[in-house]
Protein backbone atom coordinates (compact mmCIF):
# COMPACT_ATOMS: atom_id res chain seq x y z
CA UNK A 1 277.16 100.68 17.80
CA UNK A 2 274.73 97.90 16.88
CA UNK A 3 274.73 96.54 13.20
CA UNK A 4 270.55 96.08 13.40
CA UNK A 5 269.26 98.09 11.02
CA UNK A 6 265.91 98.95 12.58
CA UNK A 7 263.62 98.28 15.69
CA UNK A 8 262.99 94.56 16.80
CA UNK A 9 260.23 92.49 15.17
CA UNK A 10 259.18 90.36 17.41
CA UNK A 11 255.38 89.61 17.34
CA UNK A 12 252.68 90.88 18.93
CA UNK A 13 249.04 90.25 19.05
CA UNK A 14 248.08 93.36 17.05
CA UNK A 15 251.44 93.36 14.68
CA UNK A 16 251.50 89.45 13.53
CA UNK A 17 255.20 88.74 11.72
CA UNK A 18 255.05 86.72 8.47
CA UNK A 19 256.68 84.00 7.99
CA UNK A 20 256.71 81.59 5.28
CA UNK A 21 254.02 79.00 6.85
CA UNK A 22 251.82 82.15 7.12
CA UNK A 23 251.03 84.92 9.88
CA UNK A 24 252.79 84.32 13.55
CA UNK A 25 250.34 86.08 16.46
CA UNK A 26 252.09 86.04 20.18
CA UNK A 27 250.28 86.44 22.96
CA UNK A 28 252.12 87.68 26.22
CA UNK A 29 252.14 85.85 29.55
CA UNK A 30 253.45 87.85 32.30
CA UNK A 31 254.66 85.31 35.27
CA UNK A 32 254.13 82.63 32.46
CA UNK A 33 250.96 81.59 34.50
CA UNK A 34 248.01 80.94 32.28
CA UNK A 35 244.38 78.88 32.37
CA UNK A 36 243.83 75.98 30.20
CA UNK A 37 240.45 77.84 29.35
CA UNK A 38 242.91 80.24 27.58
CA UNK A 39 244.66 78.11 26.54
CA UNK A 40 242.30 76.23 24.70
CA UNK A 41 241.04 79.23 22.89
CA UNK A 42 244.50 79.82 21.35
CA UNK A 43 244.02 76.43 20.34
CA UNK A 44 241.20 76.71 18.76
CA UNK A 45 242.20 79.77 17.09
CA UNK A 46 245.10 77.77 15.48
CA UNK A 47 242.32 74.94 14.75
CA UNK A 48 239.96 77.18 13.15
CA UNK A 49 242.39 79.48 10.86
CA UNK A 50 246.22 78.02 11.13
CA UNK A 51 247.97 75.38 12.59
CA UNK A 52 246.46 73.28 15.91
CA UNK A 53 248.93 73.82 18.05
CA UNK A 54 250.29 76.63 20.47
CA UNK A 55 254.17 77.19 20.42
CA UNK A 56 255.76 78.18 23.61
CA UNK A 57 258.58 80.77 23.44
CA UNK A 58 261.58 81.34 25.03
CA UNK A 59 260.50 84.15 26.86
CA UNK A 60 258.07 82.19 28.31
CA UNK A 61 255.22 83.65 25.74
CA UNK A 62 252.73 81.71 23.64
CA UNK A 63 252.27 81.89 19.98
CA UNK A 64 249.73 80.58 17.13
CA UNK A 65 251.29 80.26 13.28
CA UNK A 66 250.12 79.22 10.08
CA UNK A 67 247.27 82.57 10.27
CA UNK A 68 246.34 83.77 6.99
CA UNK A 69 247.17 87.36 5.69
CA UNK A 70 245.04 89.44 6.40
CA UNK A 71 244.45 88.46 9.88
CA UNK A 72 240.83 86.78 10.63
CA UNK A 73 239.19 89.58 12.06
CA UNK A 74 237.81 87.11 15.30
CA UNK A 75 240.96 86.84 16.24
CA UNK A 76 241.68 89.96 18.52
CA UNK A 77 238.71 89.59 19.85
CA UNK A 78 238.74 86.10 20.92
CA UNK A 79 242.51 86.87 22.14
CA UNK A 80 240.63 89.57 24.40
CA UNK A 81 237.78 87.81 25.29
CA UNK A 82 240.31 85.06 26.60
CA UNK A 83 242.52 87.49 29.17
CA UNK A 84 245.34 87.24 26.66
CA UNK A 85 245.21 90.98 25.52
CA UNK A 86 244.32 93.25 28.32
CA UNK A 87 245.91 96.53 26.25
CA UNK A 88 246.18 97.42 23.26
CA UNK A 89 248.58 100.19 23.30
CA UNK A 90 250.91 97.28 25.87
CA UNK A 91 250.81 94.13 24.41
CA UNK A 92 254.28 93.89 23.00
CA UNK A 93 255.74 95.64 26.15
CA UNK A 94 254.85 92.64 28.39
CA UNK A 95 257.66 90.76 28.75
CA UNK A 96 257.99 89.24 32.13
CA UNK A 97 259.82 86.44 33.69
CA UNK A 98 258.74 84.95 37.01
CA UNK A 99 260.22 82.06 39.12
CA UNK A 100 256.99 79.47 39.39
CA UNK A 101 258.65 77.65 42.42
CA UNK A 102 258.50 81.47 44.33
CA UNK A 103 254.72 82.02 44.82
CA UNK A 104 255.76 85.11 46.72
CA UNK A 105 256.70 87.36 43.30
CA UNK A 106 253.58 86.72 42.61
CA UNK A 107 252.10 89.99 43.34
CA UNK A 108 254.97 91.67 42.16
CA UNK A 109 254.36 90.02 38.73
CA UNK A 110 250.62 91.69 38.93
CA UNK A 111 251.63 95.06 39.81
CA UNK A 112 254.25 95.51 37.13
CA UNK A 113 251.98 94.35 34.97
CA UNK A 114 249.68 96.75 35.71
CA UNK A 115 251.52 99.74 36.39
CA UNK A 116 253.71 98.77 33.27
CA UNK A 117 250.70 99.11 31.24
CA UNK A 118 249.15 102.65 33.31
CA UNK A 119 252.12 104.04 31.65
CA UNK A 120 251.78 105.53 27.88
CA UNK A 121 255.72 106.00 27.90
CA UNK A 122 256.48 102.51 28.68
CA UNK A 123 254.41 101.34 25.48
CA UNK A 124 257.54 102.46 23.29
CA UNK A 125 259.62 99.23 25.12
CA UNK A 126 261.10 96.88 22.23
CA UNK A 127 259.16 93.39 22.18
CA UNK A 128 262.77 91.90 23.40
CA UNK A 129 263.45 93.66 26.56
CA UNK A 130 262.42 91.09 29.35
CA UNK A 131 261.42 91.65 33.03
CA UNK A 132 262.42 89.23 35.17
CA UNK A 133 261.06 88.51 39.56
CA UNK A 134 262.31 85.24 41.33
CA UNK A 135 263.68 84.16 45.02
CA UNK A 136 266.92 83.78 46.49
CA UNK A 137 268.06 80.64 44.46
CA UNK A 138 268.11 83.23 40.85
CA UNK A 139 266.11 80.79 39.00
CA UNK A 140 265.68 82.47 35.57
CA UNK A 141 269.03 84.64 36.06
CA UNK A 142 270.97 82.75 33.91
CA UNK A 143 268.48 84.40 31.07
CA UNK A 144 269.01 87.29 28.34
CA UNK A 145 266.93 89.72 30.89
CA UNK A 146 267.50 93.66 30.65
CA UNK A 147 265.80 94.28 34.30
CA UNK A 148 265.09 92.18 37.17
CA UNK A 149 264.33 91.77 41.14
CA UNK A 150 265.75 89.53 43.31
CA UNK A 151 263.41 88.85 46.45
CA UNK A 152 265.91 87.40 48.74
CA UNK A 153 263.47 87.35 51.99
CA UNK A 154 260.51 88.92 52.70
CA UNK A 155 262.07 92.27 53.35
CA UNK A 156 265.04 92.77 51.29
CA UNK A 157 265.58 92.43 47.95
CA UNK A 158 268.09 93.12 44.48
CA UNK A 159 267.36 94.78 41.86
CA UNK A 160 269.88 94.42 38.92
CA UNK A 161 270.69 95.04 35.68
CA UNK A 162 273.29 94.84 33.22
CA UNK A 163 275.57 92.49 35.63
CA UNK A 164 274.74 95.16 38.09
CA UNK A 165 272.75 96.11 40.80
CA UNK A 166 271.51 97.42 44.34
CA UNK A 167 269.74 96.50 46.83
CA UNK A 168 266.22 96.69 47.28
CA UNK A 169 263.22 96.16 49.38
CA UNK A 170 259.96 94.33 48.24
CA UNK A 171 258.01 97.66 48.88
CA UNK A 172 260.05 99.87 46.18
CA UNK A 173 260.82 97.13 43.61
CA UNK A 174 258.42 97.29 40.81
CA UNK A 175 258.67 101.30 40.79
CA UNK A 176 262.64 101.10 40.72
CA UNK A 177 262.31 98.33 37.52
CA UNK A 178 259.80 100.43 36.02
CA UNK A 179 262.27 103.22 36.51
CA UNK A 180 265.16 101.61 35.20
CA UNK A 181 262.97 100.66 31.96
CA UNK A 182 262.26 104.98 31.41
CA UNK A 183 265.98 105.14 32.14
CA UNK A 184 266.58 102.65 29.27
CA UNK A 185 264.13 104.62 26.65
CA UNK A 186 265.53 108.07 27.91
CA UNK A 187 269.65 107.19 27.13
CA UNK A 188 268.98 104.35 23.63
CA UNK A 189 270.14 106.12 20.61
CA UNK A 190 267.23 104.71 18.54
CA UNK A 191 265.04 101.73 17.92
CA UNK A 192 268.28 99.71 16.93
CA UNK A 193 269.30 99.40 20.88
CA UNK A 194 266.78 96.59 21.91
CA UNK A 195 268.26 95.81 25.14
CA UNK A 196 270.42 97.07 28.48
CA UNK A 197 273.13 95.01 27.28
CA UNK A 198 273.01 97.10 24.18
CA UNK A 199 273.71 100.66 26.10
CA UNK A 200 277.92 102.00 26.75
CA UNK A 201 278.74 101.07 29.96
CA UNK A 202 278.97 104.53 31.04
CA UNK A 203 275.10 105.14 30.66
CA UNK A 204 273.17 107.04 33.23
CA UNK A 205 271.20 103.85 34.34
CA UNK A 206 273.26 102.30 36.00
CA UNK A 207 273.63 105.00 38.17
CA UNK A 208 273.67 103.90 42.16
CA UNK A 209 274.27 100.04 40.50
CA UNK A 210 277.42 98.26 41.53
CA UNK A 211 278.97 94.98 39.52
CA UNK A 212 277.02 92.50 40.79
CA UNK A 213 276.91 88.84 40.12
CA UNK A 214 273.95 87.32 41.72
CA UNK A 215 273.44 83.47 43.03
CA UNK A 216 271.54 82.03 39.98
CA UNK A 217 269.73 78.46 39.22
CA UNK A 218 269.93 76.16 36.14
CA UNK A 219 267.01 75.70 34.28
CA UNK A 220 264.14 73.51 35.90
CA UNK A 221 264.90 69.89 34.36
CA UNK A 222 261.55 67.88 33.41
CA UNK A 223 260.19 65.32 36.56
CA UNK A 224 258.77 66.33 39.85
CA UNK A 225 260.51 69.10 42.16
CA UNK A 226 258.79 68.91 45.46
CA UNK A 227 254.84 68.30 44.65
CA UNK A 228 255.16 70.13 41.80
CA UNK A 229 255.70 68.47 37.68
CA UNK A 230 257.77 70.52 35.25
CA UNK A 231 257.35 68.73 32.30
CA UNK A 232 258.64 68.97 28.78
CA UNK A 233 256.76 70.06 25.55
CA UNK A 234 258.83 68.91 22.36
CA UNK A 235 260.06 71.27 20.22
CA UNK A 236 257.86 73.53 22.77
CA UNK A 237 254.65 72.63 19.96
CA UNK A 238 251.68 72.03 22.69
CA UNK A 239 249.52 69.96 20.78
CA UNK A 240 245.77 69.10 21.09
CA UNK A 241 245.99 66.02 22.79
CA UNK A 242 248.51 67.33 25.63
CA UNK A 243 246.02 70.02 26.13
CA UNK A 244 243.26 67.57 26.81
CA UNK A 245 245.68 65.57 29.03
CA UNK A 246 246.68 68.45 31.09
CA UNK A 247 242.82 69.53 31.89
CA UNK A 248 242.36 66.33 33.47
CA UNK A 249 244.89 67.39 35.72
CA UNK A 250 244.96 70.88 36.52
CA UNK A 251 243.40 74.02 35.83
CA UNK A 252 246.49 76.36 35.35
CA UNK A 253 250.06 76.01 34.37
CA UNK A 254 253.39 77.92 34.47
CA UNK A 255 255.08 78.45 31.25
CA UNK A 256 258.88 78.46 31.34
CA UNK A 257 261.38 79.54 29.22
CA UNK A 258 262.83 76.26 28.37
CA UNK A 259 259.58 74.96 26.47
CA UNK A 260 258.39 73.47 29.36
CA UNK A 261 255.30 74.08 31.49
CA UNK A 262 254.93 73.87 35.50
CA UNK A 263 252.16 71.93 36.55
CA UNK A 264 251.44 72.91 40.27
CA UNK A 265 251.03 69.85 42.78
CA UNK A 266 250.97 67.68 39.61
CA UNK A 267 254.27 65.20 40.51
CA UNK A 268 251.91 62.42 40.72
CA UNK A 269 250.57 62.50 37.55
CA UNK A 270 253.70 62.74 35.51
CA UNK A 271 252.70 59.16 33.91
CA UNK A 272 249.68 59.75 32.88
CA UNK A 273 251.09 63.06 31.37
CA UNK A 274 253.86 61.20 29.86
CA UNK A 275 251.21 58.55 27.84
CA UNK A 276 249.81 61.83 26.32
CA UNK A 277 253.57 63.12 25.00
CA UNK A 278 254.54 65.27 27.26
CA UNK A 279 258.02 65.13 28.78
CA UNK A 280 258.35 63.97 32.33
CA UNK A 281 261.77 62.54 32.77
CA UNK A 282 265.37 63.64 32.05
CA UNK A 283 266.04 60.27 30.35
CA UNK A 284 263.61 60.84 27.50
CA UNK A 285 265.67 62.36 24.42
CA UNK A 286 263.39 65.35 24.02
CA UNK A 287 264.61 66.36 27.26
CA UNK A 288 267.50 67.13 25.57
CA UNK A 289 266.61 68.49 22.19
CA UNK A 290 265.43 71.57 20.80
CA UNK A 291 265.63 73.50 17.56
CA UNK A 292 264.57 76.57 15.78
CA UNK A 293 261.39 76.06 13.40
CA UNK A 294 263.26 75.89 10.21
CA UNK A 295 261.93 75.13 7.07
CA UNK A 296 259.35 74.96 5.43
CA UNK A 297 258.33 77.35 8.30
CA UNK A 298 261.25 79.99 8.02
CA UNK A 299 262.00 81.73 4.99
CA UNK A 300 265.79 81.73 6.15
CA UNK A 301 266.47 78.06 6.49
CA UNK A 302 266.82 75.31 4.07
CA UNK A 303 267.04 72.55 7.24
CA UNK A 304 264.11 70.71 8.36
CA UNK A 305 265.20 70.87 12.05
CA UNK A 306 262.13 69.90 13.86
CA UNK A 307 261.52 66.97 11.17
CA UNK A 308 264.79 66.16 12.04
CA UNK A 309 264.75 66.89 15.67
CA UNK A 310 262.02 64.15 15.92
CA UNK A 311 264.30 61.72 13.89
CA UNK A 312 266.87 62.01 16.60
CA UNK A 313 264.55 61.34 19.21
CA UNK A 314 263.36 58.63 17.72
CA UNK A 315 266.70 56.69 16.64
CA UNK A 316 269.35 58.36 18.78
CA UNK A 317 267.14 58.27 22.04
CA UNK A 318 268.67 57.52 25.56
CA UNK A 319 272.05 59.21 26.26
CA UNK A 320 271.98 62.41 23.92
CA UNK A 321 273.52 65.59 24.82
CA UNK A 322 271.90 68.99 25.01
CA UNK A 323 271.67 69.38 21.28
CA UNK A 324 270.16 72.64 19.48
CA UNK A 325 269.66 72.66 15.67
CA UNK A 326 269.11 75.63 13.50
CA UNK A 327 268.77 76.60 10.01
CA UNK A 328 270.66 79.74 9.67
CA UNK A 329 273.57 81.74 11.53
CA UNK A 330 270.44 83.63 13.58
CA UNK A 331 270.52 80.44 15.90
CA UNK A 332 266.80 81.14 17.07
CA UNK A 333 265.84 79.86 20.49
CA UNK A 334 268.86 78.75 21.55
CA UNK A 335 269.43 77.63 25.05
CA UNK A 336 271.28 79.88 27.64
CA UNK A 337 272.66 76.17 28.84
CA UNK A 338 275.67 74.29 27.43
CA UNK A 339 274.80 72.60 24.25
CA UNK A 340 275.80 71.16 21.07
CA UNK A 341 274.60 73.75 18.15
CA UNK A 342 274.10 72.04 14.64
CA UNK A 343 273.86 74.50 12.08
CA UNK A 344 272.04 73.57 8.91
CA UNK A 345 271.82 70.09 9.72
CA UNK A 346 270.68 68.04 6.47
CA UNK A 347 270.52 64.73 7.68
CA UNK A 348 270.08 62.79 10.75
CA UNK A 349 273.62 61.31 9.94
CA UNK A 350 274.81 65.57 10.56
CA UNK A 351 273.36 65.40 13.84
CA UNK A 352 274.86 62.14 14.71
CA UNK A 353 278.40 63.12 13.75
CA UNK A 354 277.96 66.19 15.53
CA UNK A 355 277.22 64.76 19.06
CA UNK A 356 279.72 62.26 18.25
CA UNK A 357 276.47 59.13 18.55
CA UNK A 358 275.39 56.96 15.53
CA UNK A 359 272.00 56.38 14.63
């Protein structure tokens, strides 16, 4: 039995979350492809009432902070206006994964979408159970997902869940996901079960699913994979000036889940991209680092970890491991990936002794 003592609270567009730096609005991104045009406006949404940035999320979402309380009432609107809110009733349900080097789960990513969202029962989903479509190489496997598909050529297919699975072709995967999701509402207990990985092992959906352990991908590292840039946003905070930078270069991207963003036949540009602050090779040190927001943003923590996340990167530099900090036991947005965690780091001489480098 879980210890959670009531449903999830992650945030939506329509059900902000308050945190101590003010309201927190998230806007889902199914496929994590989005315009700069929309992207902008969540910009300027930030600009105009919060903070000028957009945060990426580890499911691949997008997020504005800093809102005041109550809620500016332009902001659902604009949200709409901006093909960042198509339903209402849906908006926390959303949650999809999709491999941006496989263009071919592409329409699979727009008919779950919609067919998630023609479905009044599937509006009850927790804002943490996560969809996931990608090719034969599992990119995106190795993530917390409750559901996901497996195209493995253009006729066959898995479909898996819970470290099991079946197979499946193209033609029948988004209803069998979609069923597996009812399946999952049908057999949780309450709103404490946020997840597959929650439900007893001997639950009814996994029904027809054998143990399974599918071929899976690391994450995408920053630099150029075929024509293509994946390039790093520190501490996953798009700001204003990497916005403008990326318009000059495309007119879409592909959010990840590792704070990143694909920028589609953009390898050549990765320098100019880098001169706005953008990350666009392994060797830089944000490459490496991440952490949780901390304070003064979270109420929980009494670590500055991004102030001190950009200390690192700025003394440390060249060589660092895969280094996490956070500012409480919750270890928000932690990587999947092997990495060093520092909890409650107070001082860039913490960090230091904990990845065994000196300043």
């Amino acid at each position: 039995m879980t210890s959670r003592s009531g449903p999830d609270r992650c945030p939506g567009a329509l059900r902000p979350f308050r945190a101590d730096d003010g309201l927190i609005v998230r806007a889902r991104v199914p496929g994590g492809r989005v315009g700069l045009a929309a992207l902008g406006e969540l910009m300027s949404i930030g600009r105009d009432h919060g903070t000028p940035l957009v945060q990426l999320t580890s499911r691949a979402n997008l997020q504005v902070r800093g809102l005041p309380d109550p809620l500016p009432a332009d902001v659902t609107p604009r949200l709409q206006r901006a093909g960042l809110l198509p339903s209402l009733s849906h908006e926390r349900a959303r949650n999809v994964l999709a491999s941006p080097l496989e263009p071919r789960v592409w329409p699979l990513v727009q008919e779950l979408d919609r067919r998630l969202c023609e479905d009044p029962v599937l509006a009850a989903l927790p804002g943490r159970f996560l969809f996931c479509l990608t090719g034969s190489d599992g990119l995106l496997l190795g993530e917390p997902i409750d559901v996901a598909y497996q195209l493995l050529t253009p006729d066959a297919g898995l479909l898996l869940a819970g470290g099991r699975g079946r197979p499946c072709p193209p033609s029948d995967a988004v209803g069998a996901m979609l069923g597996l999701a009812h399946g999952f509402l049908a057999d949780r207990t309450d709103e404490r079960v946020w997840n597959v990985r929650d439900l007893p092992a001997e639950s009814p959906v996994f029904d027809g699913l054998a143990p399974l352990s599918p071929i899976t991908r690391a994450p995408l590292s920053v630099g150029p994979t075929g024509p293509h840039l994946v390039a790093g946003v520190p501490l996953g905070l798009l700001t204003e000036a990497h916005l403008a930078a990326l318009a000059e270069v495309c007119r879409e991207v592909a959010i990840t889940p590792w704070r990143s963003v694909v920028i589609p036949s953009g390898a050549g540009a990765a320098a100019y991209l880098s001169q706005a602050g953008l990350v666009t090779s392994p060797d830089n040190a944000w490459a490496q680092l991440s952490a949780c927001p901390g304070s003064p943003h979270c109420g929980r923590s009494a670590s500055d970890t991004m102030g001190l996340a950009s200390q690192v990167a700025a003394q440390i530099g060249e060589g660092l491991p895969r280094v996490h900090l956070v500012g409480c036991e919750r270890s928000c947005g932690r990587p999947q990936v092997d990495h060093v965690l520092v909890m409650e780091p107070q001082s860039i001489a913490d960090i230091a002794a904990a990845v065994g480098s000196r300043p």
